[in-house]
PDB file of N, CA and C in Angstrom:
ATOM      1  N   UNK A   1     -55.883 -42.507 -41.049  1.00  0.00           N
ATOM      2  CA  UNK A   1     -54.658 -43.036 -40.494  1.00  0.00           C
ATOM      3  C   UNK A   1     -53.471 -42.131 -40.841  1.00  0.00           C
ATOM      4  N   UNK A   2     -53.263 -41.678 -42.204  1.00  0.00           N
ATOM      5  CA  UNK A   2     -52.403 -40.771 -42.235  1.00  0.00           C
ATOM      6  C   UNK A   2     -52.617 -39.632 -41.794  1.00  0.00           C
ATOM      7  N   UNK A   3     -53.205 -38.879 -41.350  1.00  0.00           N
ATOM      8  CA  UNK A   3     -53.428 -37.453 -40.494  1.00  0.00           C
ATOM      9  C   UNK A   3     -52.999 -38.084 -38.907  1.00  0.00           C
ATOM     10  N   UNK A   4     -52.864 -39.555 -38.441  1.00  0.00           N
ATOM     11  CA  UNK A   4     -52.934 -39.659 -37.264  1.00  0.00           C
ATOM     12  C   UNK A   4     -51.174 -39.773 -36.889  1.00  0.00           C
ATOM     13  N   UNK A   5     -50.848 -40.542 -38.008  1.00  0.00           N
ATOM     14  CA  UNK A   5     -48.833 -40.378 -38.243  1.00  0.00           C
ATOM     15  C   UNK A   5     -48.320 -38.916 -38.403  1.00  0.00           C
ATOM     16  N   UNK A   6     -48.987 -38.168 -39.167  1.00  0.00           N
ATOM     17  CA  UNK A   6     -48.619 -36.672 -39.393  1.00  0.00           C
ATOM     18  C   UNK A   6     -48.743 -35.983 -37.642  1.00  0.00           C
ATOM     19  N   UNK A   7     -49.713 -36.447 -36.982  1.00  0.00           N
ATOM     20  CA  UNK A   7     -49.562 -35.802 -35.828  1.00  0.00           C
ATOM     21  C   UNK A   7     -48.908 -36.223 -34.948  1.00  0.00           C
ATOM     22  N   UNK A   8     -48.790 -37.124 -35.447  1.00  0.00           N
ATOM     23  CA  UNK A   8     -47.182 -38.055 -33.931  1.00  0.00           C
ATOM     24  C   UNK A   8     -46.204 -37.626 -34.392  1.00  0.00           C
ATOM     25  N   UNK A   9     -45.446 -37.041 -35.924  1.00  0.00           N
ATOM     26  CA  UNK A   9     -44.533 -37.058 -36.663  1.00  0.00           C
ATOM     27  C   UNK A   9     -44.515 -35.358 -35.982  1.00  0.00           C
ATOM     28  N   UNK A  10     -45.685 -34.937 -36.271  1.00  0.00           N
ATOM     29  CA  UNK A  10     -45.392 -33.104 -36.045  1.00  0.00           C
ATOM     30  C   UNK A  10     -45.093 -33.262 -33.836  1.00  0.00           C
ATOM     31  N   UNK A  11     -46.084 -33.708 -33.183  1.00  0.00           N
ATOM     32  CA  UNK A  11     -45.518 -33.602 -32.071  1.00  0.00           C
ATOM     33  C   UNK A  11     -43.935 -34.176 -31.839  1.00  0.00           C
ATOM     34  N   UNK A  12     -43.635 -35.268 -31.976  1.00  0.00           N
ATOM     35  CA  UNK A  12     -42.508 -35.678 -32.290  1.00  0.00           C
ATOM     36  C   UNK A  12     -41.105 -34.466 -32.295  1.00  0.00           C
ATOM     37  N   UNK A  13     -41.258 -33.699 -33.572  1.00  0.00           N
ATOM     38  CA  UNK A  13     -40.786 -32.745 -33.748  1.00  0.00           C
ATOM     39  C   UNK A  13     -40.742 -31.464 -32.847  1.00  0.00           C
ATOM     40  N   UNK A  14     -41.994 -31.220 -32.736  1.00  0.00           N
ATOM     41  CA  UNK A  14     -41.907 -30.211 -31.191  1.00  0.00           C
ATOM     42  C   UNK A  14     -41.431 -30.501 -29.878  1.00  0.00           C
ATOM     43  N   UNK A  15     -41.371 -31.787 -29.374  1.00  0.00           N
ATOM     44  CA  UNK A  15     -40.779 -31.908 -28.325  1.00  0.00           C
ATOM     45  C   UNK A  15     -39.384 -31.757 -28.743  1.00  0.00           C
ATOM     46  N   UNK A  16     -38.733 -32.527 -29.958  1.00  0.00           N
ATOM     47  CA  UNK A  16     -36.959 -32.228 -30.078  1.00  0.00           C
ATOM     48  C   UNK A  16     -36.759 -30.967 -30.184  1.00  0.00           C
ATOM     49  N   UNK A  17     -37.632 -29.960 -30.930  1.00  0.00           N
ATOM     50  CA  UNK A  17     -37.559 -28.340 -30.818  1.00  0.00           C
ATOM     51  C   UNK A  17     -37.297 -27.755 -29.204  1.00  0.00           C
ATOM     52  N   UNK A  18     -38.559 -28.286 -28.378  1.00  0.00           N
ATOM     53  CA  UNK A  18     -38.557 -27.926 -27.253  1.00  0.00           C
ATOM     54  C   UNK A  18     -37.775 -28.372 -26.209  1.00  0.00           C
ATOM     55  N   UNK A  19     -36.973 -29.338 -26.680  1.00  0.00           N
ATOM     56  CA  UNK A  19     -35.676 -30.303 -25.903  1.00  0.00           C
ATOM     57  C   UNK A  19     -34.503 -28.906 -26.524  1.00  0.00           C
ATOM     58  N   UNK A  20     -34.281 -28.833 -27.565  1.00  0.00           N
ATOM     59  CA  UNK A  20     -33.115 -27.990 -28.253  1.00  0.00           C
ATOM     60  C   UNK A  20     -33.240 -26.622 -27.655  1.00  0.00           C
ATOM     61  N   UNK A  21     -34.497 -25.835 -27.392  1.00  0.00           N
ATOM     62  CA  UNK A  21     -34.171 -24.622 -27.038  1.00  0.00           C
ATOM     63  C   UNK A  21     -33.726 -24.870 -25.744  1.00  0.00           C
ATOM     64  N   UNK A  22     -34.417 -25.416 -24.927  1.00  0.00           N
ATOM     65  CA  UNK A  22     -33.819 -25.680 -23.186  1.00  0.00           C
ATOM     66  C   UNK A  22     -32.311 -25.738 -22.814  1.00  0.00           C
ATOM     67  N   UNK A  23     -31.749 -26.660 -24.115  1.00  0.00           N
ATOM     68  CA  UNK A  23     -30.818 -26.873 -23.862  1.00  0.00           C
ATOM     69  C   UNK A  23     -29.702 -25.785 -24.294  1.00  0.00           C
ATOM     70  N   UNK A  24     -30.463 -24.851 -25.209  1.00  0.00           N
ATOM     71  CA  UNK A  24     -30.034 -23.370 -25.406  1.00  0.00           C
ATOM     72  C   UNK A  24     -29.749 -22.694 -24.174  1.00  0.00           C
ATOM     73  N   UNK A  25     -30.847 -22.274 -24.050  1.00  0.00           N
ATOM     74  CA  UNK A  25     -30.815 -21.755 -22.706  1.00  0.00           C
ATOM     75  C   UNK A  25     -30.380 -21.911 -21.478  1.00  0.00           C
ATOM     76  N   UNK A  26     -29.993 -23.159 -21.431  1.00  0.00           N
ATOM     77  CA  UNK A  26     -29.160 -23.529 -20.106  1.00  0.00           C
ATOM     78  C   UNK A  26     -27.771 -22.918 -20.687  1.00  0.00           C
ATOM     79  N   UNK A  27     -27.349 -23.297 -21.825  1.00  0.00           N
ATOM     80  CA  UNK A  27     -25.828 -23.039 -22.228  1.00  0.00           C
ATOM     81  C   UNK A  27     -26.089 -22.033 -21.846  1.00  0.00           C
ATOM     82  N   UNK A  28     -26.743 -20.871 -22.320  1.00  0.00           N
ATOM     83  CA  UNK A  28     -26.849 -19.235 -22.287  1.00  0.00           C
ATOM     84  C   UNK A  28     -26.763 -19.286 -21.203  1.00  0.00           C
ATOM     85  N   UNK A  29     -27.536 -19.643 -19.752  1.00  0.00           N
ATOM     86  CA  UNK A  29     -27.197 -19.509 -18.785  1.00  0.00           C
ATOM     87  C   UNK A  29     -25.666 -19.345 -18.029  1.00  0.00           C
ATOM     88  N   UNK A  30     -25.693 -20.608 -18.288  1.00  0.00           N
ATOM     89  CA  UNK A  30     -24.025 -20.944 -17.959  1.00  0.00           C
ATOM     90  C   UNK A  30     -22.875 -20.104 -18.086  1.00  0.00           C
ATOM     91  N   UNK A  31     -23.073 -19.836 -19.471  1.00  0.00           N
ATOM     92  CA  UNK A  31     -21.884 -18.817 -19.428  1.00  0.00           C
ATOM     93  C   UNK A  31     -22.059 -17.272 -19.395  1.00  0.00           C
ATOM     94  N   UNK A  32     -23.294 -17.182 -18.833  1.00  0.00           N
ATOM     95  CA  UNK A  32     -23.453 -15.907 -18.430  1.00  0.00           C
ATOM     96  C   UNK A  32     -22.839 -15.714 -17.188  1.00  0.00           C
ATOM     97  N   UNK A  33     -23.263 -16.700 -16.132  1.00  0.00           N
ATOM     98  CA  UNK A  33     -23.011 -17.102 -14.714  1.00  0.00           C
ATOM     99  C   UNK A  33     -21.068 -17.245 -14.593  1.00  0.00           C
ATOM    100  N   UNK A  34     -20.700 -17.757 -15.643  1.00  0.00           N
ATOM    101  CA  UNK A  34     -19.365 -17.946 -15.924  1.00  0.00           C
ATOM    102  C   UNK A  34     -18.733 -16.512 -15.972  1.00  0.00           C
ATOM    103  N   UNK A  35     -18.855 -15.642 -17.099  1.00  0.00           N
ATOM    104  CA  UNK A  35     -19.290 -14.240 -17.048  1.00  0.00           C
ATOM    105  C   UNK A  35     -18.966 -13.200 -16.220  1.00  0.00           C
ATOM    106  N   UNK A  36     -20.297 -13.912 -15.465  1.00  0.00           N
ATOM    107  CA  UNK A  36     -20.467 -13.293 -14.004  1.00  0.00           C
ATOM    108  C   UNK A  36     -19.127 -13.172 -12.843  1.00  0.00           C
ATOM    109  N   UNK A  37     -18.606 -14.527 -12.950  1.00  0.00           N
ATOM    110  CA  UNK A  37     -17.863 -14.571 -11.879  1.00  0.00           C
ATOM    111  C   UNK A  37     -16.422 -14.222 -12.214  1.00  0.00           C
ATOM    112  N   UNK A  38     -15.989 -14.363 -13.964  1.00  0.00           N
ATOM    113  CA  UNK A  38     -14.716 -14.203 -13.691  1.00  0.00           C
ATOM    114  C   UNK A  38     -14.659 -12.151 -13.724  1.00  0.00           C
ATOM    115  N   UNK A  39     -16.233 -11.378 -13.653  1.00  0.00           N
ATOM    116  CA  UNK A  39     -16.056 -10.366 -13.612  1.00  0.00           C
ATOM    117  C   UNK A  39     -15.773 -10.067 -12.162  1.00  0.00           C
ATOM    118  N   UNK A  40     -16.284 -11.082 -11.598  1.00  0.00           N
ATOM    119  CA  UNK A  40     -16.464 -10.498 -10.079  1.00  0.00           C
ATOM    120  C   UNK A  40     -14.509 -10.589  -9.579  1.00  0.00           C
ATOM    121  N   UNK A  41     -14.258 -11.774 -10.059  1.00  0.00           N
ATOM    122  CA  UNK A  41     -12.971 -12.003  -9.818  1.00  0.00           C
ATOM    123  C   UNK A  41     -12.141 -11.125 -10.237  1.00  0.00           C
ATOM    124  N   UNK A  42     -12.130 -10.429 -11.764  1.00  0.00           N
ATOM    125  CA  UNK A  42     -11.245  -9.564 -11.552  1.00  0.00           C
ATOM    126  C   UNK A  42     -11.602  -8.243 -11.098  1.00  0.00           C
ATOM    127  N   UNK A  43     -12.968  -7.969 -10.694  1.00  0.00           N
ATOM    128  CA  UNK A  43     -13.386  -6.509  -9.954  1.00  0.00           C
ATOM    129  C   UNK A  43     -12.868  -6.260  -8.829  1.00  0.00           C
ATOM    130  N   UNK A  44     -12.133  -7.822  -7.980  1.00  0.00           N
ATOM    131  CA  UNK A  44     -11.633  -7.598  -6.509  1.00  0.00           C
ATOM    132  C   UNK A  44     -10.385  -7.622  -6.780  1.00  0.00           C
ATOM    133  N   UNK A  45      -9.594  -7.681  -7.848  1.00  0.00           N
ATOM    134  CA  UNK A  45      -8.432  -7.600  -7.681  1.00  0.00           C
ATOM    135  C   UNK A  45      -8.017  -5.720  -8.026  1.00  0.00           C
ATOM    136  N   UNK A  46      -8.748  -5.582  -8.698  1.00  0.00           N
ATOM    137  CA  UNK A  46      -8.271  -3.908  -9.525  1.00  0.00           C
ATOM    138  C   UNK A  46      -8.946  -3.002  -8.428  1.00  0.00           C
ATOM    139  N   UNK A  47      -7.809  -2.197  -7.959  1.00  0.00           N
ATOM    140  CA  UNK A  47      -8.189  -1.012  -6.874  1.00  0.00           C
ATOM    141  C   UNK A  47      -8.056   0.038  -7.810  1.00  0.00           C
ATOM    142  N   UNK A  48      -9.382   0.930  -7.631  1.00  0.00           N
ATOM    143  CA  UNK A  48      -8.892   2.331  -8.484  1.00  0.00           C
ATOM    144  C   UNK A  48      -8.929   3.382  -7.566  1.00  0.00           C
ATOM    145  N   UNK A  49      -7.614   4.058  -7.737  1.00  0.00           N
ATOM    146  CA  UNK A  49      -7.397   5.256  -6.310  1.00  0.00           C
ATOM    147  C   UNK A  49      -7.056   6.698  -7.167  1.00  0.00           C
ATOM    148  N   UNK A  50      -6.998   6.838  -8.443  1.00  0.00           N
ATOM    149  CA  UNK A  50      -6.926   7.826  -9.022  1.00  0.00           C
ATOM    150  C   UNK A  50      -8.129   8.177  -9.695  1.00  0.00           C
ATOM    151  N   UNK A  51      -8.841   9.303  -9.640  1.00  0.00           N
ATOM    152  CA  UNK A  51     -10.226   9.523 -10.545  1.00  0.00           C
ATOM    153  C   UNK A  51      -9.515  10.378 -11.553  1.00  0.00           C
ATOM    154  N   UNK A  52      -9.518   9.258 -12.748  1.00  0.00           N
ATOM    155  CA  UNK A  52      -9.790  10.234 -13.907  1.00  0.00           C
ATOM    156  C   UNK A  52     -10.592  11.144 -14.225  1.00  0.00           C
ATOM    157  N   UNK A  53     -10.241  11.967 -15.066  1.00  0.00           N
ATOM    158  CA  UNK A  53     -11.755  13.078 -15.558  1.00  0.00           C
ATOM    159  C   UNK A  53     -12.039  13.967 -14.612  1.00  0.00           C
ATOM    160  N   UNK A  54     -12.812  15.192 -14.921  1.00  0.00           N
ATOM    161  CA  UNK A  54     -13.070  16.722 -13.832  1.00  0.00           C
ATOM    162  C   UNK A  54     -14.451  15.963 -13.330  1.00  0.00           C
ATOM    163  N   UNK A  55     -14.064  16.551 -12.245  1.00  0.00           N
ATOM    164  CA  UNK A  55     -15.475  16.555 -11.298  1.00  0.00           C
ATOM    165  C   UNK A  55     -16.867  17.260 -12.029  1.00  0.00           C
ATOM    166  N   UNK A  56     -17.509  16.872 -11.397  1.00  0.00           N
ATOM    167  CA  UNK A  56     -18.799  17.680 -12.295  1.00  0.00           C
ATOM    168  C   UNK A  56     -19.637  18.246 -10.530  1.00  0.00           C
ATOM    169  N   UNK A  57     -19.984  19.374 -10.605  1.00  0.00           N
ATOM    170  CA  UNK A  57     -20.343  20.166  -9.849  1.00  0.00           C
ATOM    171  C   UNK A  57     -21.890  19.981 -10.363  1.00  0.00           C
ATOM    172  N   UNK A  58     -22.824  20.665  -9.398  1.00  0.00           N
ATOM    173  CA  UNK A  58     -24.347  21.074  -9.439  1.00  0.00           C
ATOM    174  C   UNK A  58     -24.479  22.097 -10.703  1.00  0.00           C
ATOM    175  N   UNK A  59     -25.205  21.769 -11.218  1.00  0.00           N
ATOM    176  CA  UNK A  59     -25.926  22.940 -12.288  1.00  0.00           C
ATOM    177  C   UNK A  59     -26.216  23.737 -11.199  1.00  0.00           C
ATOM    178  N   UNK A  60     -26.253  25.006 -11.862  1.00  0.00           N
ATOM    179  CA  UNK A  60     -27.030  26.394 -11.124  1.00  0.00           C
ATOM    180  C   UNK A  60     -28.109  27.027 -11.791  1.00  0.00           C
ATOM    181  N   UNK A  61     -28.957  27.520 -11.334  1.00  0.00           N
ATOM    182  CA  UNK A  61     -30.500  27.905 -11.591  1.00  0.00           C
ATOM    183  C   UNK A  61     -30.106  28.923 -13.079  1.00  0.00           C
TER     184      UNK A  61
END
């Protein structure tokens, strides 16, 4: 009987483990996606019309 509580007690535990990472990972999601968009948002506002830095030409043999 006690090996049969130890295994409801240990699954028990793995599902709240496996509830906690999910819910990791969605956060991680989220604000990646969050991230994402306020990059996109400010990528359409900034025009770049001056190139910094020398050109780089072809190597030659």
């Amino acid at each position: 009987m006690f090996e049969y509580e130890l295994h409801h007690l240990r699954s028990a535990e793995l599902i709240r483990e496996a509830q906690n990472d999910r819910l990791v990972r969605e956060i991680i999601r989220g604000r990646r996606a969050a991230r994402r968009e306020a990059a996109r948002q400010d990528g359409e506002s900034e025009v770049h019309t001056s190139r910094r830095g020398r050109l780089r030409s072809a190597r030659t043999a």
